[in-house]
Protein backbone atom coordinates (compact mmCIF):
# COMPACT_ATOMS: atom_id res chain seq x y z
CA UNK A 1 16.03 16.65 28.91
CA UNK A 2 14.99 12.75 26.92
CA UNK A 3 17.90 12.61 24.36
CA UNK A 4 17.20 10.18 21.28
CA UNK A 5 19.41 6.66 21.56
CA UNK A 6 19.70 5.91 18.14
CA UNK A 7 21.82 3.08 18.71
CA UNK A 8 19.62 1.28 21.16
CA UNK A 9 17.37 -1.64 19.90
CA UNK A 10 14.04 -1.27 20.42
CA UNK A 11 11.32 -3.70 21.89
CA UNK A 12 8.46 -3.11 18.89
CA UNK A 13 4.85 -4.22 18.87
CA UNK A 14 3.55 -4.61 15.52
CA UNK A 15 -0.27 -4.59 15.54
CA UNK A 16 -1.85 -5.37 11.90
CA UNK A 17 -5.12 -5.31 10.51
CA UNK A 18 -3.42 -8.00 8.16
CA UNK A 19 -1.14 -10.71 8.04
CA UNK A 20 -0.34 -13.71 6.30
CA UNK A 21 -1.74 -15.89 4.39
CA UNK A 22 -3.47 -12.32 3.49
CA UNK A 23 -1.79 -10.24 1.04
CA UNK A 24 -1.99 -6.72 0.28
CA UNK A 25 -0.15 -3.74 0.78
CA UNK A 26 -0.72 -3.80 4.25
CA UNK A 27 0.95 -7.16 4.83
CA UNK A 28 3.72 -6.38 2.19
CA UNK A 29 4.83 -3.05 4.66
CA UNK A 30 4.53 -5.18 7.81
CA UNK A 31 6.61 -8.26 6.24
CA UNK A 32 9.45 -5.87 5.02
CA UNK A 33 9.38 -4.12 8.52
CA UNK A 34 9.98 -7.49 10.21
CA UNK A 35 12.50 -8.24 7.91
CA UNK A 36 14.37 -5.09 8.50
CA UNK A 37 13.90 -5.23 12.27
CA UNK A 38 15.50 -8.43 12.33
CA UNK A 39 18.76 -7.52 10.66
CA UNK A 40 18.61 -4.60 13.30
CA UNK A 41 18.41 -6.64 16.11
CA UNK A 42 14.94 -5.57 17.05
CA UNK A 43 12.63 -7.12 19.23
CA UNK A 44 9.40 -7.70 18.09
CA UNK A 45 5.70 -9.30 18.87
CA UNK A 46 3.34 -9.32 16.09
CA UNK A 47 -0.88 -8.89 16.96
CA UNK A 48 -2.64 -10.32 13.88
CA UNK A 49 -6.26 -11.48 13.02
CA UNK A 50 -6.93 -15.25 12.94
CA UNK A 51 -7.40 -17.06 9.70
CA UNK A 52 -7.08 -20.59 7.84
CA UNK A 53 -3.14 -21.22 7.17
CA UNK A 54 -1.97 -18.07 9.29
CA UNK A 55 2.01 -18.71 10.50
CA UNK A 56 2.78 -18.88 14.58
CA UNK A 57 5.51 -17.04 13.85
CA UNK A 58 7.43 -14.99 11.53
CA UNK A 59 11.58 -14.87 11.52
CA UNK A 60 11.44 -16.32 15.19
CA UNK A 61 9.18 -13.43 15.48
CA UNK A 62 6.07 -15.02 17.97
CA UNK A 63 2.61 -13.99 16.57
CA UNK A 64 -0.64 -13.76 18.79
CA UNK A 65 -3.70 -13.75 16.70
CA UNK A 66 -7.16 -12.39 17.33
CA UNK A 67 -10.64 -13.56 16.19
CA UNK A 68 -10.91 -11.82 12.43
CA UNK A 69 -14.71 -10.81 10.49
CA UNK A 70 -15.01 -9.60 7.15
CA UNK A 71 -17.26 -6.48 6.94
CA UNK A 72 -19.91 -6.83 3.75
CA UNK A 73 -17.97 -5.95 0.31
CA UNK A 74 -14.94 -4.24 2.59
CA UNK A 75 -11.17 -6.13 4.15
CA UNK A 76 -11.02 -8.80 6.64
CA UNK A 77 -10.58 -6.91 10.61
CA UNK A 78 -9.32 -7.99 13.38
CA UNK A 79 -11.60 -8.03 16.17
CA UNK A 80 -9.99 -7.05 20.12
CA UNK A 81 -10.05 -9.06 22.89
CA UNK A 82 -9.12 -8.41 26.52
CA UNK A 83 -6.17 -10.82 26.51
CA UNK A 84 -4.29 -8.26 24.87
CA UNK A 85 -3.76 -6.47 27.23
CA UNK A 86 -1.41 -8.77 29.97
CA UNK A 87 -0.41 -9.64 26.65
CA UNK A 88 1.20 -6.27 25.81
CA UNK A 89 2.31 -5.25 29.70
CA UNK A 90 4.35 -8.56 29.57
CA UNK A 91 6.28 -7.27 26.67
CA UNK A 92 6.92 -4.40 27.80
CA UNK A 93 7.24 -2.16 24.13
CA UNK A 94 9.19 0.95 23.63
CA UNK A 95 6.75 1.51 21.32
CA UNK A 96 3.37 0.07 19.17
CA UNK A 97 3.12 0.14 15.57
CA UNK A 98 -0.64 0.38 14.01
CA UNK A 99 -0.72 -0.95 10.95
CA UNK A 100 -3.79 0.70 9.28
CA UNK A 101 -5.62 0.24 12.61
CA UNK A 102 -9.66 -0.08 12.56
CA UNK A 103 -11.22 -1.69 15.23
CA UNK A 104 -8.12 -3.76 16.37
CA UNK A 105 -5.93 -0.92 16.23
CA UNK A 106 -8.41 1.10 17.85
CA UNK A 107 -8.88 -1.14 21.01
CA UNK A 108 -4.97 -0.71 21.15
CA UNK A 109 -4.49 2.86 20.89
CA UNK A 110 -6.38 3.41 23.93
CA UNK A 111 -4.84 0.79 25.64
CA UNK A 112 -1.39 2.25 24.94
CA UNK A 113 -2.65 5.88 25.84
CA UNK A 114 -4.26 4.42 29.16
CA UNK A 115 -0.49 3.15 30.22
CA UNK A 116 1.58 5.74 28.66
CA UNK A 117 2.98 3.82 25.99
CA UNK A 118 4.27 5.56 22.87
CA UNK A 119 2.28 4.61 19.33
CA UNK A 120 2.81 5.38 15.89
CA UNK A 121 -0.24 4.73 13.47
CA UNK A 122 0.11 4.38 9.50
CA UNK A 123 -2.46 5.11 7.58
CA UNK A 124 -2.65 3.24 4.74
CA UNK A 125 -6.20 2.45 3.70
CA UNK A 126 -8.80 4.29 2.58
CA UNK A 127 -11.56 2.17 3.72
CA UNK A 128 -14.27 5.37 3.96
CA UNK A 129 -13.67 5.90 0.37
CA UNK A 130 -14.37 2.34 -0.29
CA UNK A 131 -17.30 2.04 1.66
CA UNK A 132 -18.39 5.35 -0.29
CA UNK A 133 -17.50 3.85 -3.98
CA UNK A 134 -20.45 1.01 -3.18
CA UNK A 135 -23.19 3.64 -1.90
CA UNK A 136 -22.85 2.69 1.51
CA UNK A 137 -22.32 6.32 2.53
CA UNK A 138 -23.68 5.87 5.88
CA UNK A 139 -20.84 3.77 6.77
CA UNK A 140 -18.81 6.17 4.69
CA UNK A 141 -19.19 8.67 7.11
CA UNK A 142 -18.96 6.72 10.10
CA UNK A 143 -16.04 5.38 8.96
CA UNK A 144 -14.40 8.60 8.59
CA UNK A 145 -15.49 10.09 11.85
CA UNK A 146 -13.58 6.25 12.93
CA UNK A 147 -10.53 6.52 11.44
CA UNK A 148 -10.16 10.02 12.27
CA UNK A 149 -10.70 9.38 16.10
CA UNK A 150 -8.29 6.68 16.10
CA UNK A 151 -5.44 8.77 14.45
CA UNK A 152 -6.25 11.39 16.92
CA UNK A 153 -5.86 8.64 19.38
CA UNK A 154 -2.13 7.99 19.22
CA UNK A 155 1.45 9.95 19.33
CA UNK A 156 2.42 10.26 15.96
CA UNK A 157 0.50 8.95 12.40
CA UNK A 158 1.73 8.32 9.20
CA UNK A 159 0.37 9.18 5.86
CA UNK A 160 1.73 7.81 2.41
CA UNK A 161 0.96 10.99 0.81
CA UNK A 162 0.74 14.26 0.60
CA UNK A 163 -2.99 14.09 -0.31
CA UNK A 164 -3.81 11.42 2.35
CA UNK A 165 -2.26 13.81 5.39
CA UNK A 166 -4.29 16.32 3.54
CA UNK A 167 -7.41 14.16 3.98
CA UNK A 168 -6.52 13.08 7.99
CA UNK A 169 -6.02 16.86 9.06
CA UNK A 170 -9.07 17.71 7.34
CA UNK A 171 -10.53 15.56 9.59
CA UNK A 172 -9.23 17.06 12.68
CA UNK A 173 -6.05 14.64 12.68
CA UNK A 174 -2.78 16.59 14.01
CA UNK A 175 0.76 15.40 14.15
CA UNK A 176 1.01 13.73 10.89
CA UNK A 177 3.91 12.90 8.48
CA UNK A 178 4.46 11.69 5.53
CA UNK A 179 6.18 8.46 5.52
CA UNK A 180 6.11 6.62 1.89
CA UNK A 181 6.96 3.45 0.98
CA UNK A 182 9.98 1.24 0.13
CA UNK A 183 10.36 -0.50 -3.29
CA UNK A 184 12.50 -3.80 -4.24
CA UNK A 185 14.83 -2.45 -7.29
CA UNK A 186 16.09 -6.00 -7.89
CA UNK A 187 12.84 -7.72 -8.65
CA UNK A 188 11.72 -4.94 -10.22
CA UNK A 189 14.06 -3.74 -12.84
CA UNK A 190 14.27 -2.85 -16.41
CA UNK A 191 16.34 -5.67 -17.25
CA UNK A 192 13.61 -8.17 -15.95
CA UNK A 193 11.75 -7.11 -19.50
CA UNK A 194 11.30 -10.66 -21.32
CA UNK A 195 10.34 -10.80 -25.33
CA UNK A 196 9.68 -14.22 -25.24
CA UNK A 197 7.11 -13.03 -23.03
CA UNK A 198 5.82 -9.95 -24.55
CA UNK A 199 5.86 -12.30 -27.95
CA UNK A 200 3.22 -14.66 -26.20
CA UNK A 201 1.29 -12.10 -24.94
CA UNK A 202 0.68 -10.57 -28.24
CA UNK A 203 -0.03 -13.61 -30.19
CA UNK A 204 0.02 -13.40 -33.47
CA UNK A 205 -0.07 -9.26 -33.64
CA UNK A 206 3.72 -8.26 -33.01
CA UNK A 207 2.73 -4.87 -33.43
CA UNK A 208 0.39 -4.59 -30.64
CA UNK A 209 1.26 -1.82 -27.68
CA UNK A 210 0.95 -3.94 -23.93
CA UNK A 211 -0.97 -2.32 -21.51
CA UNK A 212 -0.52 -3.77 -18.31
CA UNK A 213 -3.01 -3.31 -14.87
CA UNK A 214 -1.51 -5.33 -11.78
CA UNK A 215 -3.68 -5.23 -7.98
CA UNK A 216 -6.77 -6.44 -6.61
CA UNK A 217 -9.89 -7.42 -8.80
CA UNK A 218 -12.01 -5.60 -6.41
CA UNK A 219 -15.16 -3.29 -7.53
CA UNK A 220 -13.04 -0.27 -6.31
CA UNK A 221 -9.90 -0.80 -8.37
CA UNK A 222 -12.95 0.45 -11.14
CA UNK A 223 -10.83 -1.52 -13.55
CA UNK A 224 -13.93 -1.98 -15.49
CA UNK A 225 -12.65 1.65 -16.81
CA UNK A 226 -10.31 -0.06 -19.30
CA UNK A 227 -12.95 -1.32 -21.51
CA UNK A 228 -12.40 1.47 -24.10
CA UNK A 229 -9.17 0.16 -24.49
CA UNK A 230 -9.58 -3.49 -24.18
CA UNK A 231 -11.58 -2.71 -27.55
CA UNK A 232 -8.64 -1.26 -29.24
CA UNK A 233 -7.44 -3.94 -32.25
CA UNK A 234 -3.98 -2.23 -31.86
CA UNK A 235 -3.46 -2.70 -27.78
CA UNK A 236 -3.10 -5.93 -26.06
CA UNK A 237 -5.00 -5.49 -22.47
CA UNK A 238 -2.94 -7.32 -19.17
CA UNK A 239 -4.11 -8.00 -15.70
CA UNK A 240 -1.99 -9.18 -13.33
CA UNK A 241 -4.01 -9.89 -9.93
CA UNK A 242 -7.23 -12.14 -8.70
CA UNK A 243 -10.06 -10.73 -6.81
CA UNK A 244 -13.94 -11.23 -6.13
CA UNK A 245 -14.60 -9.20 -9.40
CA UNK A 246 -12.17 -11.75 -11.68
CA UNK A 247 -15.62 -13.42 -13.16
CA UNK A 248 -16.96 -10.39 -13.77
CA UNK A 249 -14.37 -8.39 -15.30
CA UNK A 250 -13.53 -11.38 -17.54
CA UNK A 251 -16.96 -10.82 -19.00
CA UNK A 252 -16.25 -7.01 -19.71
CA UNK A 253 -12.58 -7.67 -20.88
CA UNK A 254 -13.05 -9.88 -23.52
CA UNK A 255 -9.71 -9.32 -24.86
CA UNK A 256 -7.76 -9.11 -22.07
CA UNK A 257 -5.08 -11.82 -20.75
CA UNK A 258 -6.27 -12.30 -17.45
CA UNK A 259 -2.59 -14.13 -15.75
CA UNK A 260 -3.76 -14.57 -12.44
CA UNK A 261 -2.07 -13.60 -8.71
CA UNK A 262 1.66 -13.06 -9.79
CA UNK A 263 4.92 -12.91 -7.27
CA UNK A 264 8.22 -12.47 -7.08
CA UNK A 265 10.84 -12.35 -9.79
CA UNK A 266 7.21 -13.71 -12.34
CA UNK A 267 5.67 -10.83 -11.22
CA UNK A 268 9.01 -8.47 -11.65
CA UNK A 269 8.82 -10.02 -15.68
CA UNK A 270 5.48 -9.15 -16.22
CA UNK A 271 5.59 -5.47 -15.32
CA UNK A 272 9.26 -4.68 -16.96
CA UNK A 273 7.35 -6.56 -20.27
CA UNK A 274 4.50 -3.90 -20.29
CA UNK A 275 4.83 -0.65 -22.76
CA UNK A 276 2.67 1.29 -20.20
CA UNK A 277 1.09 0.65 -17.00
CA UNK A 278 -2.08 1.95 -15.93
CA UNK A 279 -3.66 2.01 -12.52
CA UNK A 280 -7.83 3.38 -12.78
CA UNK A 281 -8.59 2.91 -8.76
CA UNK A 282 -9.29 6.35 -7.14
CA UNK A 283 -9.17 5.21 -3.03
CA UNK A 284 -5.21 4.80 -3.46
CA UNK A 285 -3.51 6.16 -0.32
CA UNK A 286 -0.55 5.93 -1.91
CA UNK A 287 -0.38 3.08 -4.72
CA UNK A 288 2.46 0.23 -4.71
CA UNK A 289 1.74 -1.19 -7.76
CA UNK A 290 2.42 2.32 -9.46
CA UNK A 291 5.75 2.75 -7.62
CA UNK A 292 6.76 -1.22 -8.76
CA UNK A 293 6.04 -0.25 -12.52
CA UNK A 294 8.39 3.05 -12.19
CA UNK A 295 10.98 1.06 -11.21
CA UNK A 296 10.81 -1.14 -14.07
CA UNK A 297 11.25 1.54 -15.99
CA UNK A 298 7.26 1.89 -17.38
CA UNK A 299 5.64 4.92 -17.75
CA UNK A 300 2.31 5.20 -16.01
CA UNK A 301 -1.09 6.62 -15.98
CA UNK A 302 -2.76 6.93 -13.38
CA UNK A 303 -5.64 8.94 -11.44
CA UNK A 304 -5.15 12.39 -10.89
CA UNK A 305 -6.31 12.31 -7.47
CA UNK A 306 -5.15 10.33 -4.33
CA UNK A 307 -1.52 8.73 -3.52
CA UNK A 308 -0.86 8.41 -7.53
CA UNK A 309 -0.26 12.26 -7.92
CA UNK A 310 3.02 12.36 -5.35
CA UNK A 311 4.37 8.84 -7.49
CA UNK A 312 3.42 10.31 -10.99
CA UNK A 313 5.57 13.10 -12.42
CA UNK A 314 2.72 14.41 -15.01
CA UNK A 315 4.48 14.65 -18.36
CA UNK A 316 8.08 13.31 -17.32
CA UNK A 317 7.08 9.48 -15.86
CA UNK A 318 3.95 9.47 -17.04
CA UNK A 319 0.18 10.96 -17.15
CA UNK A 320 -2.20 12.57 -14.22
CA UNK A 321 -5.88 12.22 -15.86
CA UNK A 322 -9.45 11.30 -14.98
CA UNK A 323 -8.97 7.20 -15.31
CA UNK A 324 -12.99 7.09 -15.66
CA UNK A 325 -13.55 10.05 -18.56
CA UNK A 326 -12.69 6.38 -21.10
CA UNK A 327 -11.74 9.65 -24.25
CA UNK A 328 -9.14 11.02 -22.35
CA UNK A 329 -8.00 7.67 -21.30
CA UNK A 330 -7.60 6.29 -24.71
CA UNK A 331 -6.10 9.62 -25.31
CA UNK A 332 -3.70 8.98 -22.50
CA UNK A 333 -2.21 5.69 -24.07
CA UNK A 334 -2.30 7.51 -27.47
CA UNK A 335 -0.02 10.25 -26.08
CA UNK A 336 2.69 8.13 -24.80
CA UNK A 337 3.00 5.43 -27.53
CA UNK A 338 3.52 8.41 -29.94
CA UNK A 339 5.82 10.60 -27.22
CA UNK A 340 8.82 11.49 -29.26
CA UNK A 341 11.08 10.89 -25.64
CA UNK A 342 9.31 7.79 -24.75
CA UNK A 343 12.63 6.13 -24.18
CA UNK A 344 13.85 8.70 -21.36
CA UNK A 345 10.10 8.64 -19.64
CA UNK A 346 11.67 5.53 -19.35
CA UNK A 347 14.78 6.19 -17.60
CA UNK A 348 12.89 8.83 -15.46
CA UNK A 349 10.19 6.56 -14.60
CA UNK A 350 13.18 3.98 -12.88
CA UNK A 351 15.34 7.22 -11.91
CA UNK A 352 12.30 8.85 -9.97
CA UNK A 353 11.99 5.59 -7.24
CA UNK A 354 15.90 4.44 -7.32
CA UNK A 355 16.28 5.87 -3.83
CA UNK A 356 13.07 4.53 -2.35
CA UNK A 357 14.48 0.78 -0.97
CA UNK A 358 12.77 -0.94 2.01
CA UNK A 359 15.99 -0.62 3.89
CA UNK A 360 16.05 3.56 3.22
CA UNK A 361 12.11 3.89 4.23
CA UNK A 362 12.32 1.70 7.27
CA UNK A 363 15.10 3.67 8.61
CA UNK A 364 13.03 6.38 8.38
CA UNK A 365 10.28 4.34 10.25
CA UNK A 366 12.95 3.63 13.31
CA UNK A 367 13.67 7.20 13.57
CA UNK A 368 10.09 7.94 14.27
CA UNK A 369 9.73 5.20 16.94
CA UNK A 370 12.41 7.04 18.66
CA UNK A 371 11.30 10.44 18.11
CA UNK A 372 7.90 9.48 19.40
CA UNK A 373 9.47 7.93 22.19
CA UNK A 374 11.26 10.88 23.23
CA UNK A 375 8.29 12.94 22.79
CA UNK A 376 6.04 10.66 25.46
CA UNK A 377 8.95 10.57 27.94
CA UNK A 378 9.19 14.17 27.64
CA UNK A 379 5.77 14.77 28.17
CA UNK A 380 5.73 12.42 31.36
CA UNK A 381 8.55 14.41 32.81
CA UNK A 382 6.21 17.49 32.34
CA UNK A 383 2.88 15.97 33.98
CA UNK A 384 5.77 14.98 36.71
């Protein structure tokens, strides 16, 4: 009988599909993993694609990079080579993290199933859906049949949300559970709100409600859905984020205060200065940038499909509706600036993420690796 060691470090391979200088949700969960590992005591080699400015290293952590190619209008991959593989055996891992594997993560799933080593895969990008959203639905499907054989591939995968297991067992996907994400309540925090800020972002209008949109600039984030309000005299339009579609969106925005990328404690002040935040992309897997805005105490509407409905709490944190229908959007904002209880959406929106830290969600994630562990060993003394 394999009894769980919960005190015992473990010797963790982290393979990402993204890394620094990259950044996206995907790097975000892999940096606060490190991080967390490393107050643990954790061991831990990091498998990364290649690219201009990437780190050697990360908290003393040693990174080994692959070649990297950007697929047409999609994210940057990493692409496998066979050095991985002495690579690997000579650290010897309890276990192998996928971060949103594709074809990187793929080439290591089978390597670790070949040699009996224990993987845990998190799913964390919908990159059928965005293959789908620019008409490439050949590669949507492909890319579905992909992911789905990769998942199927290793020990144990994780899904942000209840929707997104729903859409990995759907395709045939078994074993999966629902591991969410961790949120920093110090840099984002009610008390972060700035009116010095809000007061420059209004101009000359005090009066004007700020609606706030922070992420990629990315044809998918369909962001190009808050033109109906953009064209509202009495709303002052946000967006916090660069992208490929920046040029583009300018031109449909008119209005809107474009602020550029945004980090840290800036970033924290932005969101706690918005009246509402709204989030229009419909591939979300889960959606970080709706969890950040909770905790600052903003209501939020988002899309009623995807990741967004497990974050949103329809009529308590915020509002579940079609982000592209532009009525019921306007509607939407219309709602909550008039919401007689405005003020306590408020203190649920912060209330409904206050237990969520990194620290909480990536002791979760260590209690997996050594479930999963178990699980292979006890499987091996079967076959023995």
């Amino acid at each position: 009988m394999i009894e769980i060691d919960s005190t015992r470090t473990l010797r963790i391979a982290v393979v990402t599909e993204a890394f620094l200088p990259q950044v996206n949700g995907v790097t975000n969960s892999v940096l606060r993993l490190l991080e967390y590992c490393k107050v643990q005591g954790h061991e831990v080699l990091i498998i990364a694609p290649e690219s201009e400015g990437a780190p050697t290293s990360y908290l003393d952590y040693k990174i080994k990079h692959v070649p990297s190619i950007a697929m047409k209008k999609l994210i940057p991959m990493g692409v496998p080579r066979k050095y991985l593989e002495p690579y690997l055996e000579g650290f010897a891992p309890d276990v192998i993290h996928l971060a949103s594997p594709i074809f990187l993560g793929h080439y290591v799933a089978r390597f670790a199933k070949k040699n009996g080593i224990p993987t845990v895969s998190v799913y964390q990008t919908d990159i059928a859906g965005f293959a789908r959203h620019y008409g490439l639905t050949i590669a949507h499907n492909t890319l579905k049949k992909w992911v789905a054989r990769i998942h199927q591939t290793t020990d144990l995968t994780l899904a942000p949300s209840k929707w997104a297991r729903r859409d990995l067992e759907a395709t045939g996907v078994k074993n999966v559970e629902i591991w969410k994400r961790g949120v920093d309540l110090v840099k984002f925090d009610p008390a972060r709100r700035d009116e010095s800020l809000r007061e420059n972002i209004r101009g000359k209008d005090s009066g004007k409600l700020i609606v706030g949109y922070v992420g990629r600039l990315a044809n998918e984030k369909r962001i190009d859905d808050l033109a109906i309000l953009d064209r509202q005299a009495d709303i002052q339009l946000v967006i916090v984020g660069g992208g490929p579609a920046e040029a583009r969106l300018k031109r449909e925005l008119p209005n809107a205060r474009f602020v550029g990328y945004q980090s840290g404690t800036e970033l924290g002040r932005y969101v706690a200065s918005f009246d509402i935040f709204v989030h229009t992309g419909k591939h979300e897997t889960f959606c970080q940038a709706i969890q950040e805005a909770l905790a600052a105490g903003v209501p939020v509407i988002g899309p009623d499909t995807g990741g967004p409905v497990d974050l949103i709490d329809h009529g308590i944190t915020g509002l579940l509706i079609d982000t592209a229908d532009s009525y019921a959007l306007l509607e939407a904002v219309s709602t909550l600036r008039n919401h007689s209880a405005f003020d306590l959406m408020q203190v649920a929106a912060r209330r409904s993420v206050e237990h969520r830290t990194w620290d909480y969600i990536n002791a979760q994630l260590i209690d997996y690796y050594r479930q999963t562990i178990a699980q292979v060993a006890r499987k091996g003394e079967l076959v023995a």
